[in-house]
Protein backbone atom coordinates (compact mmCIF):
# COMPACT_ATOMS: atom_id res chain seq x y z
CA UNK A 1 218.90 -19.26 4.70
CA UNK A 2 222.64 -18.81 4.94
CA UNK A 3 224.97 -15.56 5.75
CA UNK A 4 226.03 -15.61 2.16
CA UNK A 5 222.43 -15.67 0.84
CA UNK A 6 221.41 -12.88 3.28
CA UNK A 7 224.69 -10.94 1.77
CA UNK A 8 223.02 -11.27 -1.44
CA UNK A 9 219.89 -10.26 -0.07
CA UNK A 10 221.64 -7.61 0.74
CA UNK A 11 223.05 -6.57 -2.43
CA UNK A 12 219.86 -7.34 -4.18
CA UNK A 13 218.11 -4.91 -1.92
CA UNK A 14 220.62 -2.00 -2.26
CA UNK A 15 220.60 -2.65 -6.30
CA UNK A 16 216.99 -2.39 -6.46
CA UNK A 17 216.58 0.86 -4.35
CA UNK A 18 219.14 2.45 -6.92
CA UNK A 19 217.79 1.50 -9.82
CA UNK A 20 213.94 2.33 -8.57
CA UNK A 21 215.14 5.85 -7.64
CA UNK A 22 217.06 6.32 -11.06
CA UNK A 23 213.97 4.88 -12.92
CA UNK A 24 211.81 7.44 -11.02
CA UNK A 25 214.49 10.39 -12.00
CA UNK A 26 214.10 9.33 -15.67
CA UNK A 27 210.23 9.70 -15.24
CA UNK A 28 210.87 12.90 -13.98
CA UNK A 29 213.20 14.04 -16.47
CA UNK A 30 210.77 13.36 -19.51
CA UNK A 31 208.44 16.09 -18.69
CA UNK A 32 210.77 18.18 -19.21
CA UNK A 33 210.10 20.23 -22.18
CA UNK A 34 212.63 22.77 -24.08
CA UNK A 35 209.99 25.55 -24.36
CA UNK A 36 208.02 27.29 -22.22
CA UNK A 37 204.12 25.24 -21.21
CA UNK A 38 201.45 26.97 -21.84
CA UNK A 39 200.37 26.33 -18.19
CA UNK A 40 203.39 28.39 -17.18
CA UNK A 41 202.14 31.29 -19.15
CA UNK A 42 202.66 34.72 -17.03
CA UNK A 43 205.00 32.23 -14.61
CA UNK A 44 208.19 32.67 -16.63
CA UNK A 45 209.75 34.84 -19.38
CA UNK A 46 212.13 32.88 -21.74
CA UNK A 47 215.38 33.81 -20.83
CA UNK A 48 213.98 32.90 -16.69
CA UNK A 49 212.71 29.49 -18.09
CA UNK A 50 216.08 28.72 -19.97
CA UNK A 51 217.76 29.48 -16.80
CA UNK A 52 215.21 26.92 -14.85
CA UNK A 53 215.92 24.24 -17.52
CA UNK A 54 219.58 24.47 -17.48
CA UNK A 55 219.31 24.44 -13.37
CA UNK A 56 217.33 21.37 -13.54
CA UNK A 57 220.17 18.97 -15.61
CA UNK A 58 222.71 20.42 -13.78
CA UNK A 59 221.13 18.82 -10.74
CA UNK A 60 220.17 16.08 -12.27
CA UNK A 61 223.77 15.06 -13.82
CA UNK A 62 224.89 16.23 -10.51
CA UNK A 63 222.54 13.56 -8.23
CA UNK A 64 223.10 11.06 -10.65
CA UNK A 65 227.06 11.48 -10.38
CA UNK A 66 226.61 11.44 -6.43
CA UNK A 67 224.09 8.37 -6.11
CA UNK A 68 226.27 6.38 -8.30
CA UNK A 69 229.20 6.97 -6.23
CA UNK A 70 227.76 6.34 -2.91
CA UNK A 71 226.00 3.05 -4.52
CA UNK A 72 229.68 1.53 -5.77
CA UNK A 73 231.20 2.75 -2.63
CA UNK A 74 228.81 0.91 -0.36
CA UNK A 75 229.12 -2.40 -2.70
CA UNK A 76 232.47 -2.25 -2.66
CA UNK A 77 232.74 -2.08 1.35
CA UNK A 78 230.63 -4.80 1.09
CA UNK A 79 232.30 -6.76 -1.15
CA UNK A 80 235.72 -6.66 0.03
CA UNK A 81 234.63 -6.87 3.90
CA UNK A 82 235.03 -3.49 5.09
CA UNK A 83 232.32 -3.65 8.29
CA UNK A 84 233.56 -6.51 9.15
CA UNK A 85 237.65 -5.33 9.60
CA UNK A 86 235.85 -1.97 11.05
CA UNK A 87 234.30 -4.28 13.73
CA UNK A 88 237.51 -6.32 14.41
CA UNK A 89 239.46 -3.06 14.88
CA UNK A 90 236.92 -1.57 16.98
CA UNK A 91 236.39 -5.03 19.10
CA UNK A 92 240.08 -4.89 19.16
CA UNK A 93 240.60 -1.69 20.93
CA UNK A 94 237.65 -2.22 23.97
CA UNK A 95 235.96 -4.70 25.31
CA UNK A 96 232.67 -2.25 26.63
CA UNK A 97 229.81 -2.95 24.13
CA UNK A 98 228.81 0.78 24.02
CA UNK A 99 232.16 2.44 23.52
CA UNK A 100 232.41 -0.45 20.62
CA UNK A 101 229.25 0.95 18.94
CA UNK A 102 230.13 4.66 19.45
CA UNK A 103 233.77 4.30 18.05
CA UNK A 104 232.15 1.79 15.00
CA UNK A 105 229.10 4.70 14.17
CA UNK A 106 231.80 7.65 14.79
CA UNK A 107 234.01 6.21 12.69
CA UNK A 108 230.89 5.60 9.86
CA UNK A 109 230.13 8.92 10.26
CA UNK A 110 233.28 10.96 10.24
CA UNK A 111 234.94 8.33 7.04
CA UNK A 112 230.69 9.47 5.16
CA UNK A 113 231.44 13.53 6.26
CA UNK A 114 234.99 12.99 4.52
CA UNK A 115 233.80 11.23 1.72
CA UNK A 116 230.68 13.40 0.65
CA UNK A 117 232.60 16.44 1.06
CA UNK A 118 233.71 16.98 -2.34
CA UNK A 119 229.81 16.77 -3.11
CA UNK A 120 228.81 19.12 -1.01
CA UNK A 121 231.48 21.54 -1.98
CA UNK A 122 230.58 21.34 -5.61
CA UNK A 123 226.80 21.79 -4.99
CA UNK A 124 227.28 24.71 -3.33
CA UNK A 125 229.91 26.55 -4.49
CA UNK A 126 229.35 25.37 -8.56
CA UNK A 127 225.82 24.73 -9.12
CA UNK A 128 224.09 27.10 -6.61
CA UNK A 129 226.97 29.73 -7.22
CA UNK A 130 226.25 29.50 -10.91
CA UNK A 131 222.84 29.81 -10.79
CA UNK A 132 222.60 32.80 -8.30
CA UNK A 133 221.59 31.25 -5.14
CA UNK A 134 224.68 30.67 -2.88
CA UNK A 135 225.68 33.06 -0.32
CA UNK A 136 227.44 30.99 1.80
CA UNK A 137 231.06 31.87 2.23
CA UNK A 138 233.85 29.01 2.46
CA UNK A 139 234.29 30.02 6.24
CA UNK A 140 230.59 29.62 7.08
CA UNK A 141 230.72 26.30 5.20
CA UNK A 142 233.59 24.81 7.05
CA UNK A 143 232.26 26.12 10.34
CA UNK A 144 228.54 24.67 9.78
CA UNK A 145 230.27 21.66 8.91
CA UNK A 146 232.17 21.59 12.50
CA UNK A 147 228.95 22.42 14.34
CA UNK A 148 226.87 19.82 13.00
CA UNK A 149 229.99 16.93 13.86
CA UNK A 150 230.08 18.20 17.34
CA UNK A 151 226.66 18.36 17.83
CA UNK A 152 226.40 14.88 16.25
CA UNK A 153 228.87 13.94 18.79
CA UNK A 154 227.06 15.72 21.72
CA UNK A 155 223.92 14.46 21.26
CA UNK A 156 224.13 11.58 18.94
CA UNK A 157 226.63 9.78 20.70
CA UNK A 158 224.77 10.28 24.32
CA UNK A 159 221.61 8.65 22.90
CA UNK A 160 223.16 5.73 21.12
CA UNK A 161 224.98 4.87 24.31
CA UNK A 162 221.86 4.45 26.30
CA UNK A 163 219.83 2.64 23.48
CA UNK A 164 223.06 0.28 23.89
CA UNK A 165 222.90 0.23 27.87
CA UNK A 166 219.45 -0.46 27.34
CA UNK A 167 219.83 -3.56 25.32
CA UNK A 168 222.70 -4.74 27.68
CA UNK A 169 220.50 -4.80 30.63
CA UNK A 170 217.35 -5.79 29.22
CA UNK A 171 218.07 -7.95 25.68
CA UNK A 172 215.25 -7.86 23.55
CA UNK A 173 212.55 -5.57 25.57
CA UNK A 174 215.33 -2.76 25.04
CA UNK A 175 212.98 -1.07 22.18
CA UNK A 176 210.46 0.05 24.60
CA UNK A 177 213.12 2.02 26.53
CA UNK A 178 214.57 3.34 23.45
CA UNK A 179 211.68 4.22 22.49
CA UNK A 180 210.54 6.16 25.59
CA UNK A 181 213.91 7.72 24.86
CA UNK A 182 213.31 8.63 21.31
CA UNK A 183 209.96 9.97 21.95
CA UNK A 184 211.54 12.91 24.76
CA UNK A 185 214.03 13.44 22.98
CA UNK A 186 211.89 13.93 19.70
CA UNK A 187 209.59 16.30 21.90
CA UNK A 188 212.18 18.18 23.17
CA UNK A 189 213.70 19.19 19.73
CA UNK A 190 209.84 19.94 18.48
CA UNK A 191 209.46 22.25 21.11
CA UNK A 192 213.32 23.68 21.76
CA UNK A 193 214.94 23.61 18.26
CA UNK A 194 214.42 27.02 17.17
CA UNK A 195 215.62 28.34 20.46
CA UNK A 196 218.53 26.10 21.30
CA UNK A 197 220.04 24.51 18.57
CA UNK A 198 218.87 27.37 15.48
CA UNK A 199 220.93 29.43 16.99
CA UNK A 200 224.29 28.02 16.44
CA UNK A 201 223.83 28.50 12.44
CA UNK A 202 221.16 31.52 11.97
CA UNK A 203 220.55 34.45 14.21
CA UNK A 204 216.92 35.31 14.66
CA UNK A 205 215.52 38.63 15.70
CA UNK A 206 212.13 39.65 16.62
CA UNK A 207 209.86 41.09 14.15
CA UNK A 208 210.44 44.96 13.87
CA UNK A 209 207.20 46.88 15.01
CA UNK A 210 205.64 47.92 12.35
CA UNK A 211 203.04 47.73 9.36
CA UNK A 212 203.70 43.81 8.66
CA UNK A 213 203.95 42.79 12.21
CA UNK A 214 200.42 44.73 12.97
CA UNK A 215 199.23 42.92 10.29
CA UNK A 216 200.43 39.76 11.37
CA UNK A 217 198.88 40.17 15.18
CA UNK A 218 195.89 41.38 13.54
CA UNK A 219 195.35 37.96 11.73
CA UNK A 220 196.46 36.45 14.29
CA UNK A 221 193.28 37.99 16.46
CA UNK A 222 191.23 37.21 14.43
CA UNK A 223 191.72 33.57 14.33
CA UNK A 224 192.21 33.40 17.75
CA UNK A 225 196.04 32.35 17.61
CA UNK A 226 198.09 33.44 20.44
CA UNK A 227 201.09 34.23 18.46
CA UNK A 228 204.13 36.49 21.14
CA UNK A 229 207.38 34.98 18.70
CA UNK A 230 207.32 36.57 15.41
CA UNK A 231 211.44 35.95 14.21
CA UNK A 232 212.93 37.04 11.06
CA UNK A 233 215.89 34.72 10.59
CA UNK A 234 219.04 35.57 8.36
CA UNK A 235 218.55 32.96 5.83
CA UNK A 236 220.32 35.44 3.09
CA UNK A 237 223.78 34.29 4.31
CA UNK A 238 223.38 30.80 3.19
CA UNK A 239 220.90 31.43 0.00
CA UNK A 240 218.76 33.69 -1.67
CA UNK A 241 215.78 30.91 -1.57
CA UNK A 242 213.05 32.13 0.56
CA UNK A 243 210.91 30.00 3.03
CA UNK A 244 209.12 30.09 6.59
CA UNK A 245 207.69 27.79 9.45
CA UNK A 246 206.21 27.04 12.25
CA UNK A 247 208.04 25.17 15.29
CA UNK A 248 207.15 24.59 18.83
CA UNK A 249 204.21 23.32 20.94
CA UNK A 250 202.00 25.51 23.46
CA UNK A 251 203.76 28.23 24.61
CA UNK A 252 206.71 27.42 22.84
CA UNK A 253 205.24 27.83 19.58
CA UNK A 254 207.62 30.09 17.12
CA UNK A 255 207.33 31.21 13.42
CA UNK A 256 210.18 32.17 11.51
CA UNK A 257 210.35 34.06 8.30
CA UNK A 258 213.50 33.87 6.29
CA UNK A 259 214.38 37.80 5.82
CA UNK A 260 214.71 36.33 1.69
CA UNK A 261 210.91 35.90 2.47
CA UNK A 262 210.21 39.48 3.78
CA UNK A 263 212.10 41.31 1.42
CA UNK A 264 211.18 39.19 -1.67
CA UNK A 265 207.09 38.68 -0.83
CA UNK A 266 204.62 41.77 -0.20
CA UNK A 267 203.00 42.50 3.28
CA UNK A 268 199.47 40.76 2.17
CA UNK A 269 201.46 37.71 0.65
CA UNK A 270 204.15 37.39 3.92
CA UNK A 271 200.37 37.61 5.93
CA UNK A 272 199.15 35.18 3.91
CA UNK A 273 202.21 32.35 4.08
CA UNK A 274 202.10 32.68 7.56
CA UNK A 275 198.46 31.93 7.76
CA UNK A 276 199.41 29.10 5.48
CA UNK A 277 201.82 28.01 8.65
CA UNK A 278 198.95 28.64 11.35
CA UNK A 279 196.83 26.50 9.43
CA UNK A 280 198.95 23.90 10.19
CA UNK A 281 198.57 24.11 13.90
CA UNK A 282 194.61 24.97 13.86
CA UNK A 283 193.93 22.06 11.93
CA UNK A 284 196.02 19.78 14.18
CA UNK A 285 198.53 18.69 11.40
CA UNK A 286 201.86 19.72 13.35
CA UNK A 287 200.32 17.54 16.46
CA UNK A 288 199.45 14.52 13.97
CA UNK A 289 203.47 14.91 12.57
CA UNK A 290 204.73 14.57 16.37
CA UNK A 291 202.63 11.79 16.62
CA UNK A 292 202.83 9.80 13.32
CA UNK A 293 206.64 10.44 13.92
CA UNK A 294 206.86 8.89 17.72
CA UNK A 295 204.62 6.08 16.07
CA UNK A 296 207.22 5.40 13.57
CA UNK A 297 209.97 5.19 15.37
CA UNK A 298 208.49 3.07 17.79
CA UNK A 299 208.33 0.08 14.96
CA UNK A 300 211.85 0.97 13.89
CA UNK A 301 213.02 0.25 16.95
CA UNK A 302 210.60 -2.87 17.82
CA UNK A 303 211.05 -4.19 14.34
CA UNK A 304 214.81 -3.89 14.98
CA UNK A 305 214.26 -5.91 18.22
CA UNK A 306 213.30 -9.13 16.44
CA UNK A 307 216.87 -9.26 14.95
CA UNK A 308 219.57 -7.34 16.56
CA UNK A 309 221.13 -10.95 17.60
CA UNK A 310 220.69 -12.72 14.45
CA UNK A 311 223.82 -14.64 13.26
CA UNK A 312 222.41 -13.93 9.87
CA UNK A 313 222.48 -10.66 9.79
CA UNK A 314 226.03 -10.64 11.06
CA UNK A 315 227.37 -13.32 8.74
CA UNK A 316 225.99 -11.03 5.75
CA UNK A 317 228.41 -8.12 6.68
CA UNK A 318 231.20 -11.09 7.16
CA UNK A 319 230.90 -10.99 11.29
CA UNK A 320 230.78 -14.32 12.60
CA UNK A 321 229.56 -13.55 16.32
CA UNK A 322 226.40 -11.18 16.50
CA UNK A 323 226.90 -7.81 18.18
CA UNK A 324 224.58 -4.57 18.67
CA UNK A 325 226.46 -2.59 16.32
CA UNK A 326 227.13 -4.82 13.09
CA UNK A 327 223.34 -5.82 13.64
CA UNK A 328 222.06 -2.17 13.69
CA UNK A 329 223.93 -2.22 10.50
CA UNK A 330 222.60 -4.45 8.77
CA UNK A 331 218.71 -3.74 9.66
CA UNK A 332 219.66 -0.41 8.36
CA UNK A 333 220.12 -1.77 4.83
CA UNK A 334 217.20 -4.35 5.30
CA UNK A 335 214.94 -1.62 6.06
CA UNK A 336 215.22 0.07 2.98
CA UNK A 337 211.87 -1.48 1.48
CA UNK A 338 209.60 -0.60 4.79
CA UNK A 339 211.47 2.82 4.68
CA UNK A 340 209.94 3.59 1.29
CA UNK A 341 206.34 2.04 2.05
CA UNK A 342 206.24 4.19 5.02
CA UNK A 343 208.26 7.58 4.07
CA UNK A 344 205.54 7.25 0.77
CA UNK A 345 202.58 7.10 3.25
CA UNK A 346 204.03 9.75 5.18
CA UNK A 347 204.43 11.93 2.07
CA UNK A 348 201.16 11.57 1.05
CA UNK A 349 200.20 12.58 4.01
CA UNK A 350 202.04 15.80 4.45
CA UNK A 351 200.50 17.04 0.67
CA UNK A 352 197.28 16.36 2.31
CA UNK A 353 197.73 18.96 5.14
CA UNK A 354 199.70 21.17 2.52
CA UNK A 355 196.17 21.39 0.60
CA UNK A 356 194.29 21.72 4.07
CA UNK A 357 196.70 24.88 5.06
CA UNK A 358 196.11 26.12 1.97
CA UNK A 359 192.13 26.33 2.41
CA UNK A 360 192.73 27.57 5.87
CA UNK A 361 194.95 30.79 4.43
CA UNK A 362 192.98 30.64 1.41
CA UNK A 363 189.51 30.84 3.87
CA UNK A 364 190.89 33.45 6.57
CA UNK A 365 193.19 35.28 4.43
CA UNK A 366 193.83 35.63 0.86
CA UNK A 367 193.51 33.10 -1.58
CA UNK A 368 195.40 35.28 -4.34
CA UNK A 369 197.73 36.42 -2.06
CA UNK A 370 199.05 32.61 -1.27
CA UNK A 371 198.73 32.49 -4.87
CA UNK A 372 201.31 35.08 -5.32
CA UNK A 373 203.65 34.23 -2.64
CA UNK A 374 203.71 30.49 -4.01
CA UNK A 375 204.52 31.60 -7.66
CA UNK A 376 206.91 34.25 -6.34
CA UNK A 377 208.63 31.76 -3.93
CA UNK A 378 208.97 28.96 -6.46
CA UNK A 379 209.86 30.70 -9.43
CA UNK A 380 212.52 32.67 -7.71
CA UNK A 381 214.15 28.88 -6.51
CA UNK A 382 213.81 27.58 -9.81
CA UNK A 383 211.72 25.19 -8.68
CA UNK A 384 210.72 21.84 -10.85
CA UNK A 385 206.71 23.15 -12.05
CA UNK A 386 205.95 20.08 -14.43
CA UNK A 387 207.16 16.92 -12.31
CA UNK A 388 205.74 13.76 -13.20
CA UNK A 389 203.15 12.13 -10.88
CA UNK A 390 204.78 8.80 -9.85
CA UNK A 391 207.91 11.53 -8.56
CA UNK A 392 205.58 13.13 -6.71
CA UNK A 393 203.77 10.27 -5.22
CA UNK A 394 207.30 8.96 -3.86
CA UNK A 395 209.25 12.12 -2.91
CA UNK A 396 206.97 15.28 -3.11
CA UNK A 397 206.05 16.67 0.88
CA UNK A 398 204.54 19.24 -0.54
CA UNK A 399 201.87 19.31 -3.69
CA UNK A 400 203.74 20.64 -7.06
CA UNK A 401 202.92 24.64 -7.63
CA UNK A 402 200.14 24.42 -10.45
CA UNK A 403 198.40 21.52 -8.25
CA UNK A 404 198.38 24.11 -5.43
CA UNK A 405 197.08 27.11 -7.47
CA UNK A 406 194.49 24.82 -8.83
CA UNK A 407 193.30 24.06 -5.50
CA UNK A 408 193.46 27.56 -4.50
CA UNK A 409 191.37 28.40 -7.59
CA UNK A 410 193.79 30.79 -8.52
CA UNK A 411 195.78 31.42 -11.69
């Protein structure tokens, strides 16, 4: 095989992802249905299922608009040899393989931030605005968008660096390093996200003492779940969707309740999401994610071993010599097909412990009271009730709403 055909291969394989993922949209988009199911009787009134309809094709023209873009973008950087000049300019300013691949990713990343902000503007401030969600003002915007570059830059760019040092020392056996890497870091954020890097975009405050928080130790007890970090975090400033989870490990464990959730959700049903969220850890499933994650990434990274240096991959993007960066490139659009074998195995996955928290809240709390808090919680974020299967085999974390109550044996 030749660099051109691999270019094609290329092109062939960013083509095909599109297309699958539009086809898939399509499939998603016929069950939609003008008037209200019956099997959303009691779910929706009229006027609130118009309002769900008209929030789903706003989305979807919106997506469509946006993964169309970024498609003809990326073929036309392709095309006319845009890697390749970004590598020459980068090779062209130092000689040091790692500053090389910072400066070539930074530069990806801060040209993609530029690029997609229009996007993210209009999502938020047209569509959510227009629908009732968005609370975020333009001044928290800009500034989340700040944080996340510098903390991109602060952490991102440390990491790459020594996943580079670790290939220029060590060639090929530099994915088991990297990997050892990954795998602390990974830990780290499992067990100090909510605590370190939360912060910077959400205060949290501890649970007020009170009727809901005695209710919440008292479950608690009586599943024998140490629980000392109860948080209410000020979700409300972003959006008027409501959520919770569960972070940490051991001691560090922490669960979080948007204050959407506590002021939208009775005391039984806020009780009974949470137990939802202990579930999780009492059946193992937030263990089995650290793992299954450290697993993955550990045949990213070896996978990526077997071809950082090939010519081929370099000649596709239009670089004659092979480098660390241009090659780390490339795999990145070569991996699309494993990416969707895996992240659909891993989805199927996560709906499986989604029906096995369920049980556990439905079990040691209330299965109506789930019941409630699901409706209340997806109804309120105009949530998509009727997908079609193959969507939700592919994309869906979590089971569809009706699937869940079904479970739950609840109506």
């Amino acid at each position: 095989m030749t660099g051109e055909n691999m270019f094609w291969v290329v092109i062939a394989i960013l083509i095909g992802q599109y297309v699958f993922e539009q086809f898939l949209e399509f499939m998603n988009r016929s069950r939609w249905q003008s008037t209200l199911p019956k099997e959303l009787d009691g779910l929706y009134d009229e006027s609130e299922y118009e309002k769900h309809m008209l929030y789903k094709k706003a989305n979807f023209s919106f997506d469509f608009l946006s993964e169309t873009f970024s498609l003809v973008l990326i073929l036309a950087v392709l095309f006319f040899g845009g890697f390749a000049w970004l590598s020459e300019w980068v090779c062209g300013i130092t000689d040091g393989i790692i500053w090389q691949s910072l400066l070539f990713f930074g530069t990806l990343g801060l040209a993609s931030e530029i690029i997609n902000l229009p996007f993210g503007i209009y999502g938020t401030f047209v569509i959510e605005e227009k629908f009732g969600f968005n609370k975020t003002t333009p001044k928290i915007f800009v500034l989340d968008h700040i944080k996340s570059l510098v903390l991109s830059a602060l952490i991102g760019a440390p990491i790459l660096g020594l996943i580079v040092w670790f290939y220029a020392l060590t060639g090929p056996m530099f994915w088991v390093y990297a990997w050892m890497l990954a795998s602390g870091f990974m830990i780290f954020m499992t067990m100090f996200y909510t605590s370190l890097i939360l912060p910077l975009f959400n205060k949290q405050t501890p649970l007020e003492a009170g009727e809901l928080r005695s209710q919440i130790e008292a479950f608690s007890n009586k599943v024998g779940f140490k629980l000392d970090n109860i948080f209410v975090m000020d979700g409300s400033k972003r959006s008027t969707k409501a959520n919770a989870f569960f972070s940490g490990l051991g001691k560090r464990k922490r669960i979080v309740l948007y204050d959407t959730l506590v002021n939208d959700l009775e005391n039984e049903e806020i009780v009974a999401v949470l137990a939802h969220e202990i579930g999780h850890y009492k059946l193992k499933h937030t263990l089995l994610g650290t793992v299954m994650g450290l697993l993955q990434t550990g045949l990213l990274l070896f996978l990526f071993s077997l071809v950082v240096d090939s010519p081929l991959l370099s000649q596709a993007l239009g670089v004659e010599q092979p480098n660390f960066f241009i090659g780390m490139l490339a795999f990145g659009l070569l991996y699309t097909p494993v990416s969707l074998v895996l992240g659909t195995f891993m989805s199927w996955v996560s709906r499986k412990n989604e029906y096995g928290a369920d049980a556990f809240a439905g079990k040691y709390s209330s299965a109506r009271a789930l019941g409630e808090a699901l409706k209340k919680i997806s109804v309120k974020a105009l949530s998509n009730l009727t997908p079609h299967p193959w969507y939700v085999f592919f994309h869906y974390s979590h089971p569809p709403l009706l699937a869940r109550l079904k479970a739950l044996k609840v109506k």
